[in-house]
N, C-alpha and C. Protein backbone atom coordinates (compact mmCIF):
# COMPACT_ATOMS: atom_id res chain seq x y z
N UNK A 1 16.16 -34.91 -1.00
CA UNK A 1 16.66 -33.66 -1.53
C UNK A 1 15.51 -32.65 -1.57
N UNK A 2 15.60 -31.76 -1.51
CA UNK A 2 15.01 -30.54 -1.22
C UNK A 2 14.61 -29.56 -2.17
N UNK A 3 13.77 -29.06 -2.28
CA UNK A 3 13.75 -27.89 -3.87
C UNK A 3 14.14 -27.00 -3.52
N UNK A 4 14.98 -26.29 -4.48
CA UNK A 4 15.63 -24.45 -3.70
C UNK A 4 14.45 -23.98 -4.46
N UNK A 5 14.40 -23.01 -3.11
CA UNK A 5 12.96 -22.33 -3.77
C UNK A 5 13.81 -20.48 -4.17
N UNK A 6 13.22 -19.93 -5.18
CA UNK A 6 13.75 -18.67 -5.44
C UNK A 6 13.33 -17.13 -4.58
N UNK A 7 12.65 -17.91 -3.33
CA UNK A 7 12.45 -16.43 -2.72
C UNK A 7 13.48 -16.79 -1.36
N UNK A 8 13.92 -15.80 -0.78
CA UNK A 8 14.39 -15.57 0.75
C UNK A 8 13.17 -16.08 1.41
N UNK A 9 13.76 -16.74 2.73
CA UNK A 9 12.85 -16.72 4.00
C UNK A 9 11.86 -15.44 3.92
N UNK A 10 12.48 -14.19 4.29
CA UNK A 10 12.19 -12.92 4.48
C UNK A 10 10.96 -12.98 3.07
N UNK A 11 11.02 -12.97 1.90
CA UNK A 11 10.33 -12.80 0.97
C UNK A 11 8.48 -13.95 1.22
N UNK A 12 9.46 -14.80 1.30
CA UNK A 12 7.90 -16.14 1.38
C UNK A 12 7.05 -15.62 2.46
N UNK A 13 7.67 -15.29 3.49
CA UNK A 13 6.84 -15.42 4.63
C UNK A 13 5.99 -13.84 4.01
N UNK A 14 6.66 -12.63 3.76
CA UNK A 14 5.56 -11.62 2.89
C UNK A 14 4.62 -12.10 1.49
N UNK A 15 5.16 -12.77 1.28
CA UNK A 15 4.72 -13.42 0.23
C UNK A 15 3.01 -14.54 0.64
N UNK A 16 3.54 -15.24 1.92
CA UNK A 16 3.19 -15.86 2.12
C UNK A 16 1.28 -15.14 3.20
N UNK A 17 1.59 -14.32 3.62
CA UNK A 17 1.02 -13.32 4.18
C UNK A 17 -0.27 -12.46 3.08
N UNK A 18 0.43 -12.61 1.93
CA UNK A 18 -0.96 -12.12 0.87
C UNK A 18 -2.31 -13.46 0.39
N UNK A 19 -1.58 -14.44 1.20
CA UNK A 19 -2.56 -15.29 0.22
C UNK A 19 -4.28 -15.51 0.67
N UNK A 20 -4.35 -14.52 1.88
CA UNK A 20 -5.88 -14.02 1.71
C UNK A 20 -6.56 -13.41 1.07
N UNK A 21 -5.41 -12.27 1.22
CA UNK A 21 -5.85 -11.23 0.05
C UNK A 21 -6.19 -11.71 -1.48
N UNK A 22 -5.41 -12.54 -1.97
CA UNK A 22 -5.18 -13.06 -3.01
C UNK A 22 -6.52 -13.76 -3.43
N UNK A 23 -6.50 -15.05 -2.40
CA UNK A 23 -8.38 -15.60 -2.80
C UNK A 23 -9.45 -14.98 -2.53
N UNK A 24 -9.23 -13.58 -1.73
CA UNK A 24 -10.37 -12.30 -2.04
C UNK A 24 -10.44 -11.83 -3.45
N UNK A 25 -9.11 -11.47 -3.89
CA UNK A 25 -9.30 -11.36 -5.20
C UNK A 25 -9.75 -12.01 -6.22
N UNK A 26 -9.26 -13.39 -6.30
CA UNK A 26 -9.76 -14.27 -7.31
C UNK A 26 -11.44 -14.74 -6.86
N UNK A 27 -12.26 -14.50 -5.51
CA UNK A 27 -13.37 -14.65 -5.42
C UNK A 27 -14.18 -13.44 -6.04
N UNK A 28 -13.74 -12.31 -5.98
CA UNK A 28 -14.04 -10.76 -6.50
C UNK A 28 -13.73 -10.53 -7.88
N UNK A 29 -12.82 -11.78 -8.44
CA UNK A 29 -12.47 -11.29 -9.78
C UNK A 29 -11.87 -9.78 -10.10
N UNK A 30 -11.44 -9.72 -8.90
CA UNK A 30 -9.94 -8.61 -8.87
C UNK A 30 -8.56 -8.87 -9.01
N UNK A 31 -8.14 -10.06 -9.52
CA UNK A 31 -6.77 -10.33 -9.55
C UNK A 31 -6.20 -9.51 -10.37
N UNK A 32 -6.65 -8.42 -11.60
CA UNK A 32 -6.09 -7.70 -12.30
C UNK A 32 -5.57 -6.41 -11.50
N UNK A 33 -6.27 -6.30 -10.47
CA UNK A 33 -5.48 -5.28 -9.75
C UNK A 33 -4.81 -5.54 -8.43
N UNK A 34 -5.02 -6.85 -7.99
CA UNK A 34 -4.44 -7.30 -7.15
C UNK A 34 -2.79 -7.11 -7.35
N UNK A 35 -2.55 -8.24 -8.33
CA UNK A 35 -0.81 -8.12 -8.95
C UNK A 35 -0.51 -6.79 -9.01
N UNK A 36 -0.66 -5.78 -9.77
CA UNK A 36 0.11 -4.76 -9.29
C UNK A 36 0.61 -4.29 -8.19
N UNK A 37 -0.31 -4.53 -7.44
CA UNK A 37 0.09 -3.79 -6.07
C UNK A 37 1.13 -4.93 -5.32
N UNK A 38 0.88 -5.96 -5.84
CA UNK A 38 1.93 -6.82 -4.83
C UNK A 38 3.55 -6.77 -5.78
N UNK A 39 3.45 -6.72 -6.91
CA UNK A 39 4.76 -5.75 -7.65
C UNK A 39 5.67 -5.02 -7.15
N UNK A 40 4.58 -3.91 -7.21
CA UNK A 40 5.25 -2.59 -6.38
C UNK A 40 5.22 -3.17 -4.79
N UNK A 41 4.53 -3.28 -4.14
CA UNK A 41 5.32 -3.89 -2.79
C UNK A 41 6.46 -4.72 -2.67
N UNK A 42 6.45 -5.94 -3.58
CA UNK A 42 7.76 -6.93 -3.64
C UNK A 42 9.08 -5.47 -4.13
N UNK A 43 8.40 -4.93 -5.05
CA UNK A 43 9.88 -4.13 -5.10
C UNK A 43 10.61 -3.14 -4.07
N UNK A 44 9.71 -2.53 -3.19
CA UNK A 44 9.72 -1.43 -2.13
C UNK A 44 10.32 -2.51 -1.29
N UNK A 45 9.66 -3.66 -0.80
CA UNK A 45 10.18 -3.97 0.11
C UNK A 45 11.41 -5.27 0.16
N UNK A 46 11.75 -5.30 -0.89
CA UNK A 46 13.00 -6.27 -1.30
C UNK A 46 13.28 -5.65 -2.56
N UNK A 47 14.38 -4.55 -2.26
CA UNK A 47 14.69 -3.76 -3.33
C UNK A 47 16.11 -5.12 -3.97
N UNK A 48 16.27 -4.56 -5.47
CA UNK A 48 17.57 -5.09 -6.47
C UNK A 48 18.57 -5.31 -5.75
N UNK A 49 19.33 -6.31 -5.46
CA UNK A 49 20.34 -6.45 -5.22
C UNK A 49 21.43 -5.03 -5.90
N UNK A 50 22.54 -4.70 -5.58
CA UNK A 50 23.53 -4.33 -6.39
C UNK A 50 24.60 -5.12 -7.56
N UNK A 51 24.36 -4.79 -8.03
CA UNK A 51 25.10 -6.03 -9.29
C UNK A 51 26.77 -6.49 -8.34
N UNK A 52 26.80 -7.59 -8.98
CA UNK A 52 28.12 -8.27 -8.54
C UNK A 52 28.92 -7.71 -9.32
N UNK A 53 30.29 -7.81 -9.37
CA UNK A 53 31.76 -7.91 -9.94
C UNK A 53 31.47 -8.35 -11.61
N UNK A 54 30.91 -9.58 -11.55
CA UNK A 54 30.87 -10.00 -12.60
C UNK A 54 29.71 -9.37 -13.50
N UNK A 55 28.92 -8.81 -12.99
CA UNK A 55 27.70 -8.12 -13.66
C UNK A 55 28.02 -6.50 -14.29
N UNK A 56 29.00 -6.10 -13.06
CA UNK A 56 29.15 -4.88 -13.86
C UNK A 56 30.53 -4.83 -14.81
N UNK A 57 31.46 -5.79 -14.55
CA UNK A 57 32.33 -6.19 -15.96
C UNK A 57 31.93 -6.43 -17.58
N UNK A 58 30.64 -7.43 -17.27
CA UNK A 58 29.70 -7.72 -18.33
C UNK A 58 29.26 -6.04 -19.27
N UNK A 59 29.08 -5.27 -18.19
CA UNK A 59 28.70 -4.34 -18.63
C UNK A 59 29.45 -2.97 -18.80
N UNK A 60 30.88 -3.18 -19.32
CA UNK A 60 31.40 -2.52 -19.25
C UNK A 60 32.11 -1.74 -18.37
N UNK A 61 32.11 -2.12 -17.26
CA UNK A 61 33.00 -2.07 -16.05
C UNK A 61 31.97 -0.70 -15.44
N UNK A 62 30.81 -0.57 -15.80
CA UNK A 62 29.89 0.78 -15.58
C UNK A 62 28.87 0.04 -15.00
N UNK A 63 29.10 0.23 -13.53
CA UNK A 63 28.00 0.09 -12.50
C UNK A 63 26.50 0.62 -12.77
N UNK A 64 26.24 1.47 -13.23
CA UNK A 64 25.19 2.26 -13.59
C UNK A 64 24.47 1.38 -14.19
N UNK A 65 24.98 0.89 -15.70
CA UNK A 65 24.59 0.16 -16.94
C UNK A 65 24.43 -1.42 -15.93
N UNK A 66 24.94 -1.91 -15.24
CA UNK A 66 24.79 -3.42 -15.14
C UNK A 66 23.54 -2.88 -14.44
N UNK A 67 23.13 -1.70 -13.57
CA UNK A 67 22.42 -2.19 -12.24
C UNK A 67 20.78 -2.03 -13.42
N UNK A 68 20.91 -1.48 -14.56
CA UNK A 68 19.94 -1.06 -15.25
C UNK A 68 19.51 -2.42 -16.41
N UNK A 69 20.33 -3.04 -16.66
CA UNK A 69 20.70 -4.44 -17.20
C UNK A 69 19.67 -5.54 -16.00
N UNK A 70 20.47 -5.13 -14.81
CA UNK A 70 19.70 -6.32 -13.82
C UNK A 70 18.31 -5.77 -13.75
N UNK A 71 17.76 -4.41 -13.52
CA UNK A 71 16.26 -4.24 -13.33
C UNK A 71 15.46 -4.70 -14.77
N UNK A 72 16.32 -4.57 -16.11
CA UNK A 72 15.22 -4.90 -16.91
C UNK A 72 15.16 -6.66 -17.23
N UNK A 73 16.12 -7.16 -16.85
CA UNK A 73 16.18 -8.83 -16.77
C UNK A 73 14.91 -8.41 -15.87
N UNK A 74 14.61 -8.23 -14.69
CA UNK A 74 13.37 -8.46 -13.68
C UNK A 74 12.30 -8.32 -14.38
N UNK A 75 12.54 -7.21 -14.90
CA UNK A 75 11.06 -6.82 -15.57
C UNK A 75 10.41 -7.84 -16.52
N UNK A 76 11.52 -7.79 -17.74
CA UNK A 76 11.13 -9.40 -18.32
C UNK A 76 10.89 -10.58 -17.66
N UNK A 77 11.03 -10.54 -16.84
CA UNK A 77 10.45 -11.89 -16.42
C UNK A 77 9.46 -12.06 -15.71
N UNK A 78 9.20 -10.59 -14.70
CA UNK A 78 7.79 -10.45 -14.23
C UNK A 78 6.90 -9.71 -15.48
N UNK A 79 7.08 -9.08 -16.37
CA UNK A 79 6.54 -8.70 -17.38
C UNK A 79 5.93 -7.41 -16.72
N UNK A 80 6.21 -6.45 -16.10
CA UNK A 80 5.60 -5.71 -15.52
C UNK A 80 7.28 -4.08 -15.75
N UNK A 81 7.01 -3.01 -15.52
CA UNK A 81 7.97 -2.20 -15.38
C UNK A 81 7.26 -1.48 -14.12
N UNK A 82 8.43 -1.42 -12.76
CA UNK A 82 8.03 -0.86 -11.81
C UNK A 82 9.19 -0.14 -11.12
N UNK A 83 10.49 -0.90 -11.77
CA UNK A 83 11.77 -0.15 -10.87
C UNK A 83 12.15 1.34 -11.75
């Protein structure tokens, strides 16, 4: 059995593409500014889904409110505000 991993193909392989950059940083003791910028890139370039059916029901049948619901779930969990 297999682990589902939580990024897209499309995501890992960008994802996968920083990890020079990355042990430049942690050799430079720049990782504090490293993460931001890969933030704001993960978000530019794999923008929010649009909420489902069930997301904007949750939220009052107001598309607006779920899609603002789903960006701050993200945020909490990356701990960062970028959308």
């Amino acid at each position: 059995m297999t682990r589902h991993s939580w990024t897209t193909e499309g995501e890992r392989n960008w994802l996968s593409e920083l990890i020079p950059d990355f042990l430049a940083a942690q050799d430079n003791k720049t990782t504090s500014s490293f993460w931001p910028r890969v933030y704001q890139g993960f978000a530019e370039k794999f923008p929010i889904a649009a909420p489902t059916a069930d997301e904007i029901k949750g939220a009052d049948d107001n598309q607006e409110l779920a899609t603002r619901h789903k960006k701050k779930a993200i945020e909490k969990v990356w701990n960062v505000s970028f959308y």
